[in-house]
PDB file of N, CA and C in Angstrom:
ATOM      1  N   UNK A   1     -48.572  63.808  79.021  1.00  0.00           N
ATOM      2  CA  UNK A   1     -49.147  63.829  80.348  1.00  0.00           C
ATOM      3  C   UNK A   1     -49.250  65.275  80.833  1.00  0.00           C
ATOM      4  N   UNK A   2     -50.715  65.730  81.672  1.00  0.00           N
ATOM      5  CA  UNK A   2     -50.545  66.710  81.702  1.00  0.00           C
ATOM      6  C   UNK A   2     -50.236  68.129  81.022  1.00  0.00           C
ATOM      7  N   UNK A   3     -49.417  68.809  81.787  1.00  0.00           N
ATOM      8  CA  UNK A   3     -48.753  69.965  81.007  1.00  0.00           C
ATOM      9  C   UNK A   3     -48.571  70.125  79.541  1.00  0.00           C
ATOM     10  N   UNK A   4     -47.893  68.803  78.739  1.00  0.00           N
ATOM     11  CA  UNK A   4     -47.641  68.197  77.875  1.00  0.00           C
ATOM     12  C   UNK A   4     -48.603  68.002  76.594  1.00  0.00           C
ATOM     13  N   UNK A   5     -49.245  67.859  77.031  1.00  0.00           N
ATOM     14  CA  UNK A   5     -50.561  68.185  76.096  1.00  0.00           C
ATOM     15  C   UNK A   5     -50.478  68.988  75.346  1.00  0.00           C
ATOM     16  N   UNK A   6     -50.391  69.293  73.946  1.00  0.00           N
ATOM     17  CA  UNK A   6     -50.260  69.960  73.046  1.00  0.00           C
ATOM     18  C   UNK A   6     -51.262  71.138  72.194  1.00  0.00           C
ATOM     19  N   UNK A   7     -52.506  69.737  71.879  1.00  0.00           N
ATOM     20  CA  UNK A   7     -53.830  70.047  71.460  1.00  0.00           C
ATOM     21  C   UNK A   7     -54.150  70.950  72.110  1.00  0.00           C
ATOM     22  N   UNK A   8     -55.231  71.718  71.516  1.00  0.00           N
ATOM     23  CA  UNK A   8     -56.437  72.750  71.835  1.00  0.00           C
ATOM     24  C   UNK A   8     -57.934  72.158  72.453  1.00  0.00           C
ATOM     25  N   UNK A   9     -57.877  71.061  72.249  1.00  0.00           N
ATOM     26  CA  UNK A   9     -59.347  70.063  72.624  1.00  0.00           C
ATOM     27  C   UNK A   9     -58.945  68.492  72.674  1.00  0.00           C
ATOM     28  N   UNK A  10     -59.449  68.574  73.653  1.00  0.00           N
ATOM     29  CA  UNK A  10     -58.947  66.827  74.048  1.00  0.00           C
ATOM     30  C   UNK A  10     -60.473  66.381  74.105  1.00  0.00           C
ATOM     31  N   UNK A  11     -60.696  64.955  73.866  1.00  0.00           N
ATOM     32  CA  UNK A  11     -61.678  64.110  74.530  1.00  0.00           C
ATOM     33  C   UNK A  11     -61.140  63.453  75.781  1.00  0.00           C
ATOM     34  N   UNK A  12     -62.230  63.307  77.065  1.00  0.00           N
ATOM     35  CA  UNK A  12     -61.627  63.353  77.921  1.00  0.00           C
ATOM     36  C   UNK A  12     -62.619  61.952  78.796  1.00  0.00           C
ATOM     37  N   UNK A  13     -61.635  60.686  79.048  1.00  0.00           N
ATOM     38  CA  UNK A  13     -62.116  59.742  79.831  1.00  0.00           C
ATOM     39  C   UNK A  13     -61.949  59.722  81.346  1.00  0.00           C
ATOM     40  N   UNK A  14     -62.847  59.706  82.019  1.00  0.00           N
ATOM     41  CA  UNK A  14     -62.823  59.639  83.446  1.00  0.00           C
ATOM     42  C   UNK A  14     -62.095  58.395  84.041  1.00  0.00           C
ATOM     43  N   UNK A  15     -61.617  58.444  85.248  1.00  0.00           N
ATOM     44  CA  UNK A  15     -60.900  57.431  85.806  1.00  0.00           C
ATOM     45  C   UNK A  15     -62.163  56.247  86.069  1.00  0.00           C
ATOM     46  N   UNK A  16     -62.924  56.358  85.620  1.00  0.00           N
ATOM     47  CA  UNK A  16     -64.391  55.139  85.482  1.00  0.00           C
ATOM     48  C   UNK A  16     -64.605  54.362  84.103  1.00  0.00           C
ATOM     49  N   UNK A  17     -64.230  55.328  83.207  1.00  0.00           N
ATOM     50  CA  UNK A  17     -63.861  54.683  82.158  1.00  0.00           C
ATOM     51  C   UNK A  17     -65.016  55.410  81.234  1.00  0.00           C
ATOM     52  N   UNK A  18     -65.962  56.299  81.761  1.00  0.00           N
ATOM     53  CA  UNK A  18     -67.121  57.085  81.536  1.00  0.00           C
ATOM     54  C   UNK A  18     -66.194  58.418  80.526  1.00  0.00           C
ATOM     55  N   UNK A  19     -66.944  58.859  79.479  1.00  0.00           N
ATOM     56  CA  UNK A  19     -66.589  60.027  78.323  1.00  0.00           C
ATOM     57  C   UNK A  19     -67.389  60.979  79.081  1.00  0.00           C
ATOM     58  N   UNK A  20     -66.485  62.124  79.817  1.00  0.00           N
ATOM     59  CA  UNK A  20     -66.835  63.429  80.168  1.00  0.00           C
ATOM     60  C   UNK A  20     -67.368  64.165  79.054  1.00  0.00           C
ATOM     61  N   UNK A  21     -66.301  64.386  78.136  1.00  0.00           N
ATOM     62  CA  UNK A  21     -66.856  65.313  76.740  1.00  0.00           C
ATOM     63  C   UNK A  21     -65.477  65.602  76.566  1.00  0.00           C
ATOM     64  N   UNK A  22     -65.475  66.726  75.366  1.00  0.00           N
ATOM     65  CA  UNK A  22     -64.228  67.437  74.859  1.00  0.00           C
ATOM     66  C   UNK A  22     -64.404  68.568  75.546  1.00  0.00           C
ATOM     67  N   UNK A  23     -63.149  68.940  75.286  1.00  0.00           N
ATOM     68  CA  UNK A  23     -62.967  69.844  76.133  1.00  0.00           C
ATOM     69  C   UNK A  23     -61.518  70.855  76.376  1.00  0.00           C
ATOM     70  N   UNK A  24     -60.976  71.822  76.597  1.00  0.00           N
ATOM     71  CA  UNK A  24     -59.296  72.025  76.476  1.00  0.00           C
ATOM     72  C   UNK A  24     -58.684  71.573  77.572  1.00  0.00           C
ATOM     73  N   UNK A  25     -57.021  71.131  77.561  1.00  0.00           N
ATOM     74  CA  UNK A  25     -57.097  70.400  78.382  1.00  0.00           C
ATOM     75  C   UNK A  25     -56.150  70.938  79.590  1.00  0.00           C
ATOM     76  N   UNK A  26     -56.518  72.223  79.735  1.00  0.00           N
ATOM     77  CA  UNK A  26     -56.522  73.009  80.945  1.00  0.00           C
ATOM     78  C   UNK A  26     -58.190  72.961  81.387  1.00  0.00           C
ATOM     79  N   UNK A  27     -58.722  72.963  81.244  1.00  0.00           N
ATOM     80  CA  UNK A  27     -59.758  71.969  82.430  1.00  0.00           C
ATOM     81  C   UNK A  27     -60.032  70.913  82.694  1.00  0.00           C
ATOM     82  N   UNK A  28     -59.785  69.917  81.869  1.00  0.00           N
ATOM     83  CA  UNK A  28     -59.357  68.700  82.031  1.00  0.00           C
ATOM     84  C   UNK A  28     -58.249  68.252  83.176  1.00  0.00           C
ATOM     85  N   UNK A  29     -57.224  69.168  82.684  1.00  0.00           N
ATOM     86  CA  UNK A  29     -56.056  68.868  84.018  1.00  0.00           C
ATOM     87  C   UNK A  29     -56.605  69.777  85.481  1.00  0.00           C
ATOM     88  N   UNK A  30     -57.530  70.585  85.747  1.00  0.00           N
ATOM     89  CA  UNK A  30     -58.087  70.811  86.795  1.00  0.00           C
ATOM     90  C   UNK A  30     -58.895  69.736  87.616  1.00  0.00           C
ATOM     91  N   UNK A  31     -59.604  69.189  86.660  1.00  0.00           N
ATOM     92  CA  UNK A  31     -60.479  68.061  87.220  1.00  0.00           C
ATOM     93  C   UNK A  31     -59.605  66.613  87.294  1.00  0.00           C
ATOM     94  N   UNK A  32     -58.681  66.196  86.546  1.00  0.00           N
ATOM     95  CA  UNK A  32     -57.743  65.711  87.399  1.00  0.00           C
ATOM     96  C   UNK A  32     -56.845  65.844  88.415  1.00  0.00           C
ATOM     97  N   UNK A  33     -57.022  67.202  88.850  1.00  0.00           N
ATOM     98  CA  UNK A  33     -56.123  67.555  89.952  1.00  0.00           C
ATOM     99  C   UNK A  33     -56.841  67.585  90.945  1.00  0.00           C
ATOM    100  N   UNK A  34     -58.067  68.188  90.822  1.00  0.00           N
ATOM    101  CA  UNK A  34     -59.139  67.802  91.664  1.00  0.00           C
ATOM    102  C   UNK A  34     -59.542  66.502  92.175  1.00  0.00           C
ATOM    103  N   UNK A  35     -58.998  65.086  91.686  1.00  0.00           N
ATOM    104  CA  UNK A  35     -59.191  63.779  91.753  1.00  0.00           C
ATOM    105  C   UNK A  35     -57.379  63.730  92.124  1.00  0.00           C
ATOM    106  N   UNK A  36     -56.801  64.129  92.341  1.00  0.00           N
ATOM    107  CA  UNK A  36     -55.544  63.942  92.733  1.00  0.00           C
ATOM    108  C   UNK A  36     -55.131  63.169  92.040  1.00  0.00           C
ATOM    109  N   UNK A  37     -55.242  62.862  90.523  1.00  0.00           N
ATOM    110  CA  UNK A  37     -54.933  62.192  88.894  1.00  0.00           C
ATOM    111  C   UNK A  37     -54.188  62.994  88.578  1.00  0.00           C
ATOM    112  N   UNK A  38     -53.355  62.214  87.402  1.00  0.00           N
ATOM    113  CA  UNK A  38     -52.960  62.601  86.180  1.00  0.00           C
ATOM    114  C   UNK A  38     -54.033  62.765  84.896  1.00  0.00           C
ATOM    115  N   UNK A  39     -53.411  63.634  83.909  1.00  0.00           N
ATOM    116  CA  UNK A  39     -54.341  63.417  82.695  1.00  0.00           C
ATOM    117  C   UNK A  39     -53.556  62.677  81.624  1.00  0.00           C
ATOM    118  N   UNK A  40     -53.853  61.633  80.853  1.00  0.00           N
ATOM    119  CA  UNK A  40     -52.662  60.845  80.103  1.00  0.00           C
ATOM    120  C   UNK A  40     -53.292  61.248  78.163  1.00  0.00           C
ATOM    121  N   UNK A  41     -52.412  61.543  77.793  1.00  0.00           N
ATOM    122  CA  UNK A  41     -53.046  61.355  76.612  1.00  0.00           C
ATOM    123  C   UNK A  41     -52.694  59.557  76.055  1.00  0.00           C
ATOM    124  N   UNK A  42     -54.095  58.995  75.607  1.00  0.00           N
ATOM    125  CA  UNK A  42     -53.193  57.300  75.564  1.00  0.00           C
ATOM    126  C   UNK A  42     -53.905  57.494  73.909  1.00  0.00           C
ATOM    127  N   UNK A  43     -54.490  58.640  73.193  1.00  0.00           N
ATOM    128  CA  UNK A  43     -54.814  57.919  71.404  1.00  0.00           C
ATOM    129  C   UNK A  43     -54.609  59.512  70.821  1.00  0.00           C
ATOM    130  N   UNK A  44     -53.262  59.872  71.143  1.00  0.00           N
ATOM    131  CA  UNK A  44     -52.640  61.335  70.374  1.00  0.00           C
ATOM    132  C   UNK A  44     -52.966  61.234  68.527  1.00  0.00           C
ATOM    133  N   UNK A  45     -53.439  60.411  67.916  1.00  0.00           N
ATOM    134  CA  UNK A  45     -53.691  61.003  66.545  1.00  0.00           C
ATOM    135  C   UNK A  45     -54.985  60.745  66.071  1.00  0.00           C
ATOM    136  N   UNK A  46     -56.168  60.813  67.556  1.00  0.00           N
ATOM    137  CA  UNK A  46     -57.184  61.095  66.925  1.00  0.00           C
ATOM    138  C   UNK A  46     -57.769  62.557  66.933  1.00  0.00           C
ATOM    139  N   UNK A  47     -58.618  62.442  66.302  1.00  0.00           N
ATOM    140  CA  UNK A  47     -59.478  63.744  66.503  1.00  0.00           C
ATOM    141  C   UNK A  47     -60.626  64.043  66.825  1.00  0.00           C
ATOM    142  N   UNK A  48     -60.528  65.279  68.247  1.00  0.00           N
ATOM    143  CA  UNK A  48     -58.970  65.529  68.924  1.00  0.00           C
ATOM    144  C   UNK A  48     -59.548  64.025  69.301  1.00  0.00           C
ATOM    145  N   UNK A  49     -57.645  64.730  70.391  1.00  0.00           N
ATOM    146  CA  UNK A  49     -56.878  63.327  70.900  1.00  0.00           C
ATOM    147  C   UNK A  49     -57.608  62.730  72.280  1.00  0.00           C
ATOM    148  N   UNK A  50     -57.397  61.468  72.644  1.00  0.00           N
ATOM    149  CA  UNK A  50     -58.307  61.197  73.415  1.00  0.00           C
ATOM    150  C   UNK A  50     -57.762  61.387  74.559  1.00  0.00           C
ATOM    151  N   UNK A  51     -57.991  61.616  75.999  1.00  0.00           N
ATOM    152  CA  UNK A  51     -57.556  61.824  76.896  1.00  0.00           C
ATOM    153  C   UNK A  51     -57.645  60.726  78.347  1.00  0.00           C
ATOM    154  N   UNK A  52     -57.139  60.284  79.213  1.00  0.00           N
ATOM    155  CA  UNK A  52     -57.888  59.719  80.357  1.00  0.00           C
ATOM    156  C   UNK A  52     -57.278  60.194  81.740  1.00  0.00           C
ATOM    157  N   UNK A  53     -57.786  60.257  82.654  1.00  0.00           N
ATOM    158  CA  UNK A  53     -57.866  60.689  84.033  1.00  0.00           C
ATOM    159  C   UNK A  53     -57.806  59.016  84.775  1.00  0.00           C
ATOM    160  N   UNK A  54     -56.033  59.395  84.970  1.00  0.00           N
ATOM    161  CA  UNK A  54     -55.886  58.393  86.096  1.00  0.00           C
ATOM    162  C   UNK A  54     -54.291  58.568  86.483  1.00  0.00           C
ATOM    163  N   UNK A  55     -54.103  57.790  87.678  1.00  0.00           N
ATOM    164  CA  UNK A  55     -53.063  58.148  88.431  1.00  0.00           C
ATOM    165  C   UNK A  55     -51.563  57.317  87.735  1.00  0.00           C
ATOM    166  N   UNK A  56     -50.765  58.051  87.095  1.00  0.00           N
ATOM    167  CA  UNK A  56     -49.646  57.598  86.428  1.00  0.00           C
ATOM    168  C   UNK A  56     -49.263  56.856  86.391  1.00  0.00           C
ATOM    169  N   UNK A  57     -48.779  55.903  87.954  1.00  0.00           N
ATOM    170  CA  UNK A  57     -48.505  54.832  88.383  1.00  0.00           C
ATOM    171  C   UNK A  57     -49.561  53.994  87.879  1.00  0.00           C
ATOM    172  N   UNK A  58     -50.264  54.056  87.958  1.00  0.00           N
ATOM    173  CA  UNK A  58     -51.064  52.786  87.772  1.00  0.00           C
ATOM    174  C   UNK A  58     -51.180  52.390  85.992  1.00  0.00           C
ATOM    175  N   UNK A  59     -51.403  53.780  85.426  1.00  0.00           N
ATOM    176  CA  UNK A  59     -51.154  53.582  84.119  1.00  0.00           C
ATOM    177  C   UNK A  59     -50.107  53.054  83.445  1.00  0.00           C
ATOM    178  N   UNK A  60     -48.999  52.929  83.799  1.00  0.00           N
ATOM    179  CA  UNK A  60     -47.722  52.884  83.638  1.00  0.00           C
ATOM    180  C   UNK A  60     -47.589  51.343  84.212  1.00  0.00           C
ATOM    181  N   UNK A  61     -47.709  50.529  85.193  1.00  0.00           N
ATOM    182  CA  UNK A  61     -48.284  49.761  85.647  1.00  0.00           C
ATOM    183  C   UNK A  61     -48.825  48.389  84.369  1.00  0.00           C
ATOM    184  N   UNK A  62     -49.821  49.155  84.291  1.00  0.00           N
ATOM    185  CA  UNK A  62     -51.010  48.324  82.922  1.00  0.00           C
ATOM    186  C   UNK A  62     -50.399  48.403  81.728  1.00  0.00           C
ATOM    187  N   UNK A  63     -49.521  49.136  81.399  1.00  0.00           N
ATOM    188  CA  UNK A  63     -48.671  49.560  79.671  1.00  0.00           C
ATOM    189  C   UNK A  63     -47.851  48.152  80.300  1.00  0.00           C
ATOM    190  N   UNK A  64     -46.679  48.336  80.832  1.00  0.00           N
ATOM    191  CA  UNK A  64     -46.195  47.242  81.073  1.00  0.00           C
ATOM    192  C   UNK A  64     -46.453  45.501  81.774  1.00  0.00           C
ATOM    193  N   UNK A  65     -47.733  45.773  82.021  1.00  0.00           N
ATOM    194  CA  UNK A  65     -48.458  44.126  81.760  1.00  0.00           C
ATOM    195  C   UNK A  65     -49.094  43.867  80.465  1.00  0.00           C
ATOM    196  N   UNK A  66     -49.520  45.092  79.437  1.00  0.00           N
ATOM    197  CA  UNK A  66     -49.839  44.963  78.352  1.00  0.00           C
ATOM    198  C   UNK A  66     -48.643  44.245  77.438  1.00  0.00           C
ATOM    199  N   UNK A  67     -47.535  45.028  77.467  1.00  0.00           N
ATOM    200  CA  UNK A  67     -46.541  44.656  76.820  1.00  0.00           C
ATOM    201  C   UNK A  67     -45.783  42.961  77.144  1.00  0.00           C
ATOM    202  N   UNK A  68     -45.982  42.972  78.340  1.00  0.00           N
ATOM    203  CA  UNK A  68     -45.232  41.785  78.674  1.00  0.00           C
ATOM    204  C   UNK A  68     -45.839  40.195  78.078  1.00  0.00           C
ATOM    205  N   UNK A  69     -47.325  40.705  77.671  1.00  0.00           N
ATOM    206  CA  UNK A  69     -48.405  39.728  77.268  1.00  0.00           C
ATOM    207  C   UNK A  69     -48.405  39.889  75.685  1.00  0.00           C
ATOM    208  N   UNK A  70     -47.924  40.627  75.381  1.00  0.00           N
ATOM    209  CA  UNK A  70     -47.634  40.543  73.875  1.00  0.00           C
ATOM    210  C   UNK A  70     -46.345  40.213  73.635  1.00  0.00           C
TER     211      UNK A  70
END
């Protein structure tokens, strides 16, 4: 999340669910900060990794209704 981000180029999903582009993900985390988002990495071993723009809570949220349904 964020800071955390490792990579040099992220692909980067909008909180719409829309593909911005790649990109590093110090501008990525601008334009989520600009949306008062988080940036999550949710598919770290692709290439690059995929990124999405949305607010933590809520992501965090959906992981654990995912899980509870499996």
């Amino acid at each position: 999340m964020n800071e955390q981000i490792r990579a040099t180029e992220v692909r980067v999903i909008n909180d719409e669910g829309e593909m911005i582009g790649v990109m590093s993900p110090k501008a990525a985390i601008e334009i989520a900060r600009g949306k008062q988002m988080d940036l999550i990495e949710i598919v770290p071993n692709a290439k690059p990794p995929v990124c999405k723009i949305i607010e933590f809570g809520k992501w965090k949220y959906e992981q654990q209704k995912r899980d509870k349904q499996a």
